[in-house]
PDB file of N, CA and C in Angstrom:
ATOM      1  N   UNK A   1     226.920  88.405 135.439  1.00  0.00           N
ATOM      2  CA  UNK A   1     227.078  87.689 134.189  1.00  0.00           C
ATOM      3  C   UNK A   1     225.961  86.668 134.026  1.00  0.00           C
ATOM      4  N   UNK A   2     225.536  85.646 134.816  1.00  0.00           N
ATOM      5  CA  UNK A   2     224.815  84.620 134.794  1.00  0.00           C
ATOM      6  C   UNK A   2     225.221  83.610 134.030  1.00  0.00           C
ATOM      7  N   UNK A   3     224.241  82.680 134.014  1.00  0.00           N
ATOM      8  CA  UNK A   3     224.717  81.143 133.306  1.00  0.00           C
ATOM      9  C   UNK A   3     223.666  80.742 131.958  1.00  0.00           C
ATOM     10  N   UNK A   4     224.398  80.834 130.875  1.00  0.00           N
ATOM     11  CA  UNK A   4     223.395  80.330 129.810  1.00  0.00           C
ATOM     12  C   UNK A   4     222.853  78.743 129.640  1.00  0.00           C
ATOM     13  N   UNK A   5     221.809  78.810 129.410  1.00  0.00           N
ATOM     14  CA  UNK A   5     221.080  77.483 128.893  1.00  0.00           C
ATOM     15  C   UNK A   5     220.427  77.272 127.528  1.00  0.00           C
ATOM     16  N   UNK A   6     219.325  78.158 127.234  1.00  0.00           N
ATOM     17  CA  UNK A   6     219.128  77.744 126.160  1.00  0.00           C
ATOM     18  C   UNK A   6     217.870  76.603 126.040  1.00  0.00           C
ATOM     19  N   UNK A   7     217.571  76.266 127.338  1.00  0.00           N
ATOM     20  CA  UNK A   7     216.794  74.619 127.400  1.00  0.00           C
ATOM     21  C   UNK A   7     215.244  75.655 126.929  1.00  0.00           C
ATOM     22  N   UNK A   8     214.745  74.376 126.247  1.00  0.00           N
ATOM     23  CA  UNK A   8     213.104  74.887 126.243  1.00  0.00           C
ATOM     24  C   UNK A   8     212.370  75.084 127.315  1.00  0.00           C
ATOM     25  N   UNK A   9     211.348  75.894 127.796  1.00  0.00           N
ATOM     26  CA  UNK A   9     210.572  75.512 128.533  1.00  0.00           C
ATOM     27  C   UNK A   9     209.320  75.698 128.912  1.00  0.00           C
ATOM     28  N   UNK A  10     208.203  75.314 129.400  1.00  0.00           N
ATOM     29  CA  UNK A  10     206.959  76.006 128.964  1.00  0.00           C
ATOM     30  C   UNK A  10     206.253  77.157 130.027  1.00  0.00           C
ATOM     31  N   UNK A  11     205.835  78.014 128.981  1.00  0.00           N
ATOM     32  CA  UNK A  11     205.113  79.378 129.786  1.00  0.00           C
ATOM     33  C   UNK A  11     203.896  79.832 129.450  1.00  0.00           C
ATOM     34  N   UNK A  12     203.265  79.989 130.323  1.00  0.00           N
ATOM     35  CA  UNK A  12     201.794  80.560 130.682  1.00  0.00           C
ATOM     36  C   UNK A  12     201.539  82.078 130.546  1.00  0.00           C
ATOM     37  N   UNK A  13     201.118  82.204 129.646  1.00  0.00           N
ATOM     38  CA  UNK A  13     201.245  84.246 129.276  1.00  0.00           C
ATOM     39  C   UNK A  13     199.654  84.360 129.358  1.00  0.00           C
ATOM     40  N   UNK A  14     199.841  86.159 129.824  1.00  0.00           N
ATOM     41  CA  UNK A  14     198.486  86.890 130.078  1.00  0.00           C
ATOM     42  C   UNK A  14     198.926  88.030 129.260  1.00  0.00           C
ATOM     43  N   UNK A  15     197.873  88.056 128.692  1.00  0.00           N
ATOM     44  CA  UNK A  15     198.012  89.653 127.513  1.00  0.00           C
ATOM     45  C   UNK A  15     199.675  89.217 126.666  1.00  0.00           C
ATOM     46  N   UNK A  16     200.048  88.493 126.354  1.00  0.00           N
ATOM     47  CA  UNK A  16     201.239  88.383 126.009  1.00  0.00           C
ATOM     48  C   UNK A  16     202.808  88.584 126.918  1.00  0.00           C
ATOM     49  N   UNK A  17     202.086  88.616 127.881  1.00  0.00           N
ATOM     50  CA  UNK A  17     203.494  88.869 129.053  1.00  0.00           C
ATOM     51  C   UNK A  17     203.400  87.308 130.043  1.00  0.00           C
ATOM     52  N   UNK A  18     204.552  87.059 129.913  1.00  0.00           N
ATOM     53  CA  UNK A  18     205.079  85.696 130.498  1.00  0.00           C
ATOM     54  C   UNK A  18     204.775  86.007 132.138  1.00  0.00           C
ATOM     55  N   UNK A  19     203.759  85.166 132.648  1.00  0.00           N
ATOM     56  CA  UNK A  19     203.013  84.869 134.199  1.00  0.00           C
ATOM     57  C   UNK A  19     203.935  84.174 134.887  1.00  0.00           C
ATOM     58  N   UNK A  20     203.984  82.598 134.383  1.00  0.00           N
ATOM     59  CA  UNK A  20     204.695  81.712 135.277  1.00  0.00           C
ATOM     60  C   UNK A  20     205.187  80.834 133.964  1.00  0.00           C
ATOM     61  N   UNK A  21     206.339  79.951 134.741  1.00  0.00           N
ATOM     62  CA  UNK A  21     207.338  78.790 133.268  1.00  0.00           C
ATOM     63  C   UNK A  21     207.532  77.903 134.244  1.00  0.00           C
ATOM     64  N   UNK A  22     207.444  76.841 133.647  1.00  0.00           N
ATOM     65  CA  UNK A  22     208.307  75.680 133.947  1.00  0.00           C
ATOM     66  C   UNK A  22     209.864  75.373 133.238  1.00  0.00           C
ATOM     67  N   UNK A  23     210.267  74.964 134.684  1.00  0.00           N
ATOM     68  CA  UNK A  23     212.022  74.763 134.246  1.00  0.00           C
ATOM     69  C   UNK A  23     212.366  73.682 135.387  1.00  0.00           C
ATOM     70  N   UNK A  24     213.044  72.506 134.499  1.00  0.00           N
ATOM     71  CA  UNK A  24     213.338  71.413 135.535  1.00  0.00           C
ATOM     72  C   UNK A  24     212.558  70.893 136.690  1.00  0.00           C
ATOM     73  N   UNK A  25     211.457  70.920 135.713  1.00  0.00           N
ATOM     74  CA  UNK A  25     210.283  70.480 137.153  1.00  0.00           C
ATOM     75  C   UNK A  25     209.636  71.114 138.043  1.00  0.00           C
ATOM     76  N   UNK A  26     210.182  72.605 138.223  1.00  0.00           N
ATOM     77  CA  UNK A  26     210.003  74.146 139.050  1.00  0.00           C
ATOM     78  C   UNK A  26     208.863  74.357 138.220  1.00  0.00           C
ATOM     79  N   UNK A  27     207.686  74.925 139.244  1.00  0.00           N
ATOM     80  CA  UNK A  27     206.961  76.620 138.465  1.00  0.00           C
ATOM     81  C   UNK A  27     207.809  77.444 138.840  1.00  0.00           C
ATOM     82  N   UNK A  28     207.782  78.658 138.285  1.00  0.00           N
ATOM     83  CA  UNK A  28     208.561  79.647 138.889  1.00  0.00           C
ATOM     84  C   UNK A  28     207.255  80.911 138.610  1.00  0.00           C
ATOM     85  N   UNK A  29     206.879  81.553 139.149  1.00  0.00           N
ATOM     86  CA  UNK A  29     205.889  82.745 138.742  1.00  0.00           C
ATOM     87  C   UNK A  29     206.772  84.260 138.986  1.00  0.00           C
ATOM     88  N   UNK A  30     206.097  84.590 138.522  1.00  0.00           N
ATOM     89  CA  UNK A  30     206.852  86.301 137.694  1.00  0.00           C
ATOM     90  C   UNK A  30     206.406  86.934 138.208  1.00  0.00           C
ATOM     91  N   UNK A  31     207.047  87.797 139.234  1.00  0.00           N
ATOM     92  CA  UNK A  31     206.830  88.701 140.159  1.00  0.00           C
ATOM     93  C   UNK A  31     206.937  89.976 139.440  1.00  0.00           C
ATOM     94  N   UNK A  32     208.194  90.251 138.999  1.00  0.00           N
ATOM     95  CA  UNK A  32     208.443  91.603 137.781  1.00  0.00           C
ATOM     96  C   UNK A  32     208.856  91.333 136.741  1.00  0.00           C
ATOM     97  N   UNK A  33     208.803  92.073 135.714  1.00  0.00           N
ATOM     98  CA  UNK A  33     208.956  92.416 134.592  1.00  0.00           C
ATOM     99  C   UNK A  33     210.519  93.135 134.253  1.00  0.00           C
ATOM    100  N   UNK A  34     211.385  92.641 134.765  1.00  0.00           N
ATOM    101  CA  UNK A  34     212.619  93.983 134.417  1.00  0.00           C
ATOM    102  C   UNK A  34     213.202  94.126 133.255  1.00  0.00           C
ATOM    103  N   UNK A  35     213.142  94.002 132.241  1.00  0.00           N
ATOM    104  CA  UNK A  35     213.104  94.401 130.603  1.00  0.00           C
ATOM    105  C   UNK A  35     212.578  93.448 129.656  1.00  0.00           C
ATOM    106  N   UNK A  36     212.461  94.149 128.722  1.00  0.00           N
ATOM    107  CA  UNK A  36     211.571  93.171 127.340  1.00  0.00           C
ATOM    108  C   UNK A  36     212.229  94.090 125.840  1.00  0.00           C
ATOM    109  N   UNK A  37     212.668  93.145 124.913  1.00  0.00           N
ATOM    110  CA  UNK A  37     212.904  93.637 123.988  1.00  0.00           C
ATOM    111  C   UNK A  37     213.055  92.616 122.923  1.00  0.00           C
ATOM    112  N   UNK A  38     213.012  92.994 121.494  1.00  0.00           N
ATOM    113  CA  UNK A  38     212.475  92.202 120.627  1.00  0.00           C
ATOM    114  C   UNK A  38     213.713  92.545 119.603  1.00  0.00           C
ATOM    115  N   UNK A  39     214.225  91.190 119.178  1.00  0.00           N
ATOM    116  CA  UNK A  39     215.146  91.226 117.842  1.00  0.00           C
ATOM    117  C   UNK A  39     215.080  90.595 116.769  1.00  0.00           C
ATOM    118  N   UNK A  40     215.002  90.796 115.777  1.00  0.00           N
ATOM    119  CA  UNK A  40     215.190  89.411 114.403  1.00  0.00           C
ATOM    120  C   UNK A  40     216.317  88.298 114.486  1.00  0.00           C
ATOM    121  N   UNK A  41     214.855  87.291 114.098  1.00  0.00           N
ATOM    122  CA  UNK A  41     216.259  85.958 113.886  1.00  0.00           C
ATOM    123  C   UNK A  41     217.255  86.255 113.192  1.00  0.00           C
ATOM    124  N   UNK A  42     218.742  86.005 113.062  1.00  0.00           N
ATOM    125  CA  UNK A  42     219.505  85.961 112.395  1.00  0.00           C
ATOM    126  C   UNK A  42     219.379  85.276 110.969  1.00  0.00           C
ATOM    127  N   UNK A  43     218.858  83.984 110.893  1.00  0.00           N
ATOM    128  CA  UNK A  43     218.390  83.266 109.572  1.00  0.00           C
ATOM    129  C   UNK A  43     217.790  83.702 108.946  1.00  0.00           C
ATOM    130  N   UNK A  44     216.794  84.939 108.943  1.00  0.00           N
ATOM    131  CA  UNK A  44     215.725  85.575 108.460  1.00  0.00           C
ATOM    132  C   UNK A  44     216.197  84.935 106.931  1.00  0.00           C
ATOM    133  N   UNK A  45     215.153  84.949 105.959  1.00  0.00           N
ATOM    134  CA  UNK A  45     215.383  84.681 104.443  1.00  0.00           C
ATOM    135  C   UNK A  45     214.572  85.520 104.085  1.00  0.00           C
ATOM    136  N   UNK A  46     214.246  86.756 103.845  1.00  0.00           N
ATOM    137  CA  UNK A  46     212.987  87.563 102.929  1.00  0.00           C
ATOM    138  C   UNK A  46     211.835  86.806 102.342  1.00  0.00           C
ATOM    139  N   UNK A  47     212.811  85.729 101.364  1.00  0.00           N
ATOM    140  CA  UNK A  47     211.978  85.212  99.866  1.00  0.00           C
ATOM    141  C   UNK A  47     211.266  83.980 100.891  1.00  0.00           C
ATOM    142  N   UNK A  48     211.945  83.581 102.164  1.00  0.00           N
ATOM    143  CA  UNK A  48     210.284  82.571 102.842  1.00  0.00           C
ATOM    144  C   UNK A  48     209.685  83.057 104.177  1.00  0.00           C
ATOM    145  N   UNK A  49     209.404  84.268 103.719  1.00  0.00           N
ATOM    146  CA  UNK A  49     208.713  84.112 104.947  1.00  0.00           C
ATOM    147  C   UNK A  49     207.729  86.075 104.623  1.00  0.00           C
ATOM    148  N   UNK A  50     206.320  85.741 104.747  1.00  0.00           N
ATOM    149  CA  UNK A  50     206.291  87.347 104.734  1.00  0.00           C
ATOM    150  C   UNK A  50     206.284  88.384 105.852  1.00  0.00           C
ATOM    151  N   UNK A  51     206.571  88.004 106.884  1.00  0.00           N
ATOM    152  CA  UNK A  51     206.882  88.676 107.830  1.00  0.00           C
ATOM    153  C   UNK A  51     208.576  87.988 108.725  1.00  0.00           C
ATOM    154  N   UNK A  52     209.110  89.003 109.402  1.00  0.00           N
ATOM    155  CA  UNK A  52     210.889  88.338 109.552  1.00  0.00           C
ATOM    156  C   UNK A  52     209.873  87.971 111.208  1.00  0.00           C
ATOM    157  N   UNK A  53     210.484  86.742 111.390  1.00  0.00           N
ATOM    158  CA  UNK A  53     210.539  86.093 112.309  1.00  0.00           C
ATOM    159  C   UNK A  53     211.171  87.208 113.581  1.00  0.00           C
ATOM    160  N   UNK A  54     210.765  87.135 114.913  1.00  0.00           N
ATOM    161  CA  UNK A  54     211.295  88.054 115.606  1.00  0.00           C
ATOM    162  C   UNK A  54     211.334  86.984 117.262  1.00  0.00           C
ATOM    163  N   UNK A  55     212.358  87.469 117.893  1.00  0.00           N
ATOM    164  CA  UNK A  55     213.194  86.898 119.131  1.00  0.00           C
ATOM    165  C   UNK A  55     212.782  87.705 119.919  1.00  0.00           C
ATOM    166  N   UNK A  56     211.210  87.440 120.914  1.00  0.00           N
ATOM    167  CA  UNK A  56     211.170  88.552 121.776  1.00  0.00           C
ATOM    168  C   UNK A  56     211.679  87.693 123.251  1.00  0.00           C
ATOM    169  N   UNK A  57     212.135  89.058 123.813  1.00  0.00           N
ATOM    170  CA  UNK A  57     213.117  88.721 124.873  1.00  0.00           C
ATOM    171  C   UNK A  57     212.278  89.007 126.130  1.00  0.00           C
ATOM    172  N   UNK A  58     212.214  88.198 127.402  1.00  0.00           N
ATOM    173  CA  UNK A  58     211.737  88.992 128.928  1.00  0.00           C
ATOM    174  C   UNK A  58     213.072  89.143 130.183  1.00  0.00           C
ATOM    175  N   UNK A  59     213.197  89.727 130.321  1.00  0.00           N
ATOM    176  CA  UNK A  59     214.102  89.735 131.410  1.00  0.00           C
ATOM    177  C   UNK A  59     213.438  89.830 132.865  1.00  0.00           C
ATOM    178  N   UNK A  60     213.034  88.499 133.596  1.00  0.00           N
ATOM    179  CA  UNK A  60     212.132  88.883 134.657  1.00  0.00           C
ATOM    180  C   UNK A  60     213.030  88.638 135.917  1.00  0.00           C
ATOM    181  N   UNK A  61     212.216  88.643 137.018  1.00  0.00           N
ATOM    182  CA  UNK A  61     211.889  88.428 138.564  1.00  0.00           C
ATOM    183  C   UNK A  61     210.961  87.495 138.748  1.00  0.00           C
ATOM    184  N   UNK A  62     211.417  86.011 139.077  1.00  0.00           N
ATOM    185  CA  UNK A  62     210.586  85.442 139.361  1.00  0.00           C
ATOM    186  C   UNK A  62     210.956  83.894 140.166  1.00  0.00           C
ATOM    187  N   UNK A  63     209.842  83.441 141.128  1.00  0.00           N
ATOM    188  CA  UNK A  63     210.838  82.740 142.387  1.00  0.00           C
ATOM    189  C   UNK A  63     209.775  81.182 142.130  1.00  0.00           C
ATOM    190  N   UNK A  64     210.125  80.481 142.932  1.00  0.00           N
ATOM    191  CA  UNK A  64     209.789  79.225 143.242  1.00  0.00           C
ATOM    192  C   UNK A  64     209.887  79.202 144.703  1.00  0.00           C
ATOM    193  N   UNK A  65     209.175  78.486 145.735  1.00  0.00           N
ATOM    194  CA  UNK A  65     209.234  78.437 146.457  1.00  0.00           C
ATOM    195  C   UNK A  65     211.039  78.851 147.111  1.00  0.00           C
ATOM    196  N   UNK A  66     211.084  80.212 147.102  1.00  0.00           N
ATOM    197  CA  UNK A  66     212.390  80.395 147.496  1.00  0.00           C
ATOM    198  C   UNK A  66     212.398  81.859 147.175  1.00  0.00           C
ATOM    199  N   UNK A  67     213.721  82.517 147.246  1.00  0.00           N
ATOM    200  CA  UNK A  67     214.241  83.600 147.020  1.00  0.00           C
ATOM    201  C   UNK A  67     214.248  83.981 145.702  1.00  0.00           C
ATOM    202  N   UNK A  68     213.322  85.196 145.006  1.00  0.00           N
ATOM    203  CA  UNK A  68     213.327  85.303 143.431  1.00  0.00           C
ATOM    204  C   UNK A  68     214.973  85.242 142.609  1.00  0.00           C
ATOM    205  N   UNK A  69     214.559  85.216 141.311  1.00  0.00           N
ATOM    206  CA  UNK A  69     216.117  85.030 140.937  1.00  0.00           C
ATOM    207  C   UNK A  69     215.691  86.151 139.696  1.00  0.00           C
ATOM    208  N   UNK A  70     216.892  86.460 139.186  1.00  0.00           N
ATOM    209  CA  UNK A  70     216.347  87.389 137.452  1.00  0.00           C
ATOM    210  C   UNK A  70     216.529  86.384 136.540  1.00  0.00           C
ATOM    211  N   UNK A  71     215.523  86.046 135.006  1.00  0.00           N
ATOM    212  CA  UNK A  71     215.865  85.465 134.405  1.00  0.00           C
ATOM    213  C   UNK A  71     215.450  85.534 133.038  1.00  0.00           C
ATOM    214  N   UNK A  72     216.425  85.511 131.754  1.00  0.00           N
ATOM    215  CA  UNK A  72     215.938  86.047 130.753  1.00  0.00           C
ATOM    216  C   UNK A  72     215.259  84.632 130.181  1.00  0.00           C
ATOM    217  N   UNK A  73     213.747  85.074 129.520  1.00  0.00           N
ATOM    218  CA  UNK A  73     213.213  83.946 128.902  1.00  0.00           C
ATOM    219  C   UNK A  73     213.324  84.566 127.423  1.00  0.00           C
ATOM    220  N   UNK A  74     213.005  83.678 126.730  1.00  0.00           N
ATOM    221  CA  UNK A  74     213.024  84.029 124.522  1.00  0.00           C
ATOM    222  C   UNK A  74     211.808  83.488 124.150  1.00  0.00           C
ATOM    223  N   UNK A  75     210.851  84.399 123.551  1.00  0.00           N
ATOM    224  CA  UNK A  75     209.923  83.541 122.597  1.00  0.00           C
ATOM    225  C   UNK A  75     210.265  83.533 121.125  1.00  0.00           C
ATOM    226  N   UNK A  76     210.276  82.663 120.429  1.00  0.00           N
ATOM    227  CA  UNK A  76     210.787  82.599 118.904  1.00  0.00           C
ATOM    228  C   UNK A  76     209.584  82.621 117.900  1.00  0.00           C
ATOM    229  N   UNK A  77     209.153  83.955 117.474  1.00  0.00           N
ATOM    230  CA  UNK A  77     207.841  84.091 116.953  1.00  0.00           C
ATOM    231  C   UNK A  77     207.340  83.188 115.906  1.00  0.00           C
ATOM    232  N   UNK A  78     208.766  82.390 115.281  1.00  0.00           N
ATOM    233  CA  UNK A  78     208.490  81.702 113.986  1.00  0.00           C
ATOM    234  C   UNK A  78     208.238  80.177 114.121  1.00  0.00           C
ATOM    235  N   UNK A  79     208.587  79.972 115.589  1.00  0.00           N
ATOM    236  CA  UNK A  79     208.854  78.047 115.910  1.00  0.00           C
ATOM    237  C   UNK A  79     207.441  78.638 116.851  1.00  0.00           C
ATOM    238  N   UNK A  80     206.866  79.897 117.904  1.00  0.00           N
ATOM    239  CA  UNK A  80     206.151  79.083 118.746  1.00  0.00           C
ATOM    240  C   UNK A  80     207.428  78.987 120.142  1.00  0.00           C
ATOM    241  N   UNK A  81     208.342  78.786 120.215  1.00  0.00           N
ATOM    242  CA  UNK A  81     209.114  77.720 121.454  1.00  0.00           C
ATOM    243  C   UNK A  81     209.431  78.712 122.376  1.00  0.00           C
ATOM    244  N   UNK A  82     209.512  78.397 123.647  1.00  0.00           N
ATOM    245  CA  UNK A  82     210.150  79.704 124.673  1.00  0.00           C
ATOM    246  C   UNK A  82     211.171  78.903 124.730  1.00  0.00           C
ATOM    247  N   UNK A  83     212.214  79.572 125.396  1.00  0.00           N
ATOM    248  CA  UNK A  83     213.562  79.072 126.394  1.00  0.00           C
ATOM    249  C   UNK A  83     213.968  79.451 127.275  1.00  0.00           C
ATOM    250  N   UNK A  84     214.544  79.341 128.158  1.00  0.00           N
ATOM    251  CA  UNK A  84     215.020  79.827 129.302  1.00  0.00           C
ATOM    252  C   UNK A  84     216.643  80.117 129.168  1.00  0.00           C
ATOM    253  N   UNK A  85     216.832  81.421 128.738  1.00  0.00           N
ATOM    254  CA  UNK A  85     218.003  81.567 127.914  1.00  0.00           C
ATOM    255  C   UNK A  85     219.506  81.991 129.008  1.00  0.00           C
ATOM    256  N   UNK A  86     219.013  82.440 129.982  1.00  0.00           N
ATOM    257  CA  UNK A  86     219.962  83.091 130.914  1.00  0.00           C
ATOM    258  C   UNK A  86     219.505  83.059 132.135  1.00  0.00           C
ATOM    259  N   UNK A  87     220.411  82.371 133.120  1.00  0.00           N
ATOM    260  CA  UNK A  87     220.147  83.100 134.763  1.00  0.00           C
ATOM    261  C   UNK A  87     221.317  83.741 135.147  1.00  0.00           C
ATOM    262  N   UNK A  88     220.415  85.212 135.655  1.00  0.00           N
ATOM    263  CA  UNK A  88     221.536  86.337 135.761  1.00  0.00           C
ATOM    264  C   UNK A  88     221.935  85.743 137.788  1.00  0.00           C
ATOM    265  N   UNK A  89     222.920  86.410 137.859  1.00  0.00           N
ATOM    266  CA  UNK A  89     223.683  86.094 139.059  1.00  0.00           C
ATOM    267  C   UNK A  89     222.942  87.443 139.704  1.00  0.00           C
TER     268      UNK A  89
END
């Protein structure tokens, strides 16, 4: 199941794929990649915006001085912001 957060946090991308993030003071670097998928904001409005804003998702592998953990990050194409949306158990 894991534990949601939601907190912002900042990430370092190569070719558009999330390298390493900061979370609570941690680097954490990205060992794998274990899914990626992309959804529309829910708020979308047609009449402001000419392209729909899109929620791309990473589901990685990635450790801090320690044992890797899985963890889903969010980029929000329309703010710019990542988050650190889920740590899976």
């Amino acid at each position: 199941m894991g534990h949601v957060y939601g907190v912002p946090i900042t990430v370092t991308e190569h070719q558009g794929r999330p390298v390493r993030f900061v979370w609570d003071r941690r680097v954490y670097t990205v060992r794998h990649i274990v899914d990626h998928w992309i959804t529309l904001r829910a708020d979308w409005a047609p009449a402001h915006h000419d392209q729909p804003p899109q929620r791309v998702h990473w589901r990685v592998e990635a450790g801090s001085a320690g044992a890797p953990g899985v963890y889903e990050l969010l980029h929000d194409s329309g703010s710019g912001q990542w988050l650190l949306a889920r740590v899976l158990d």
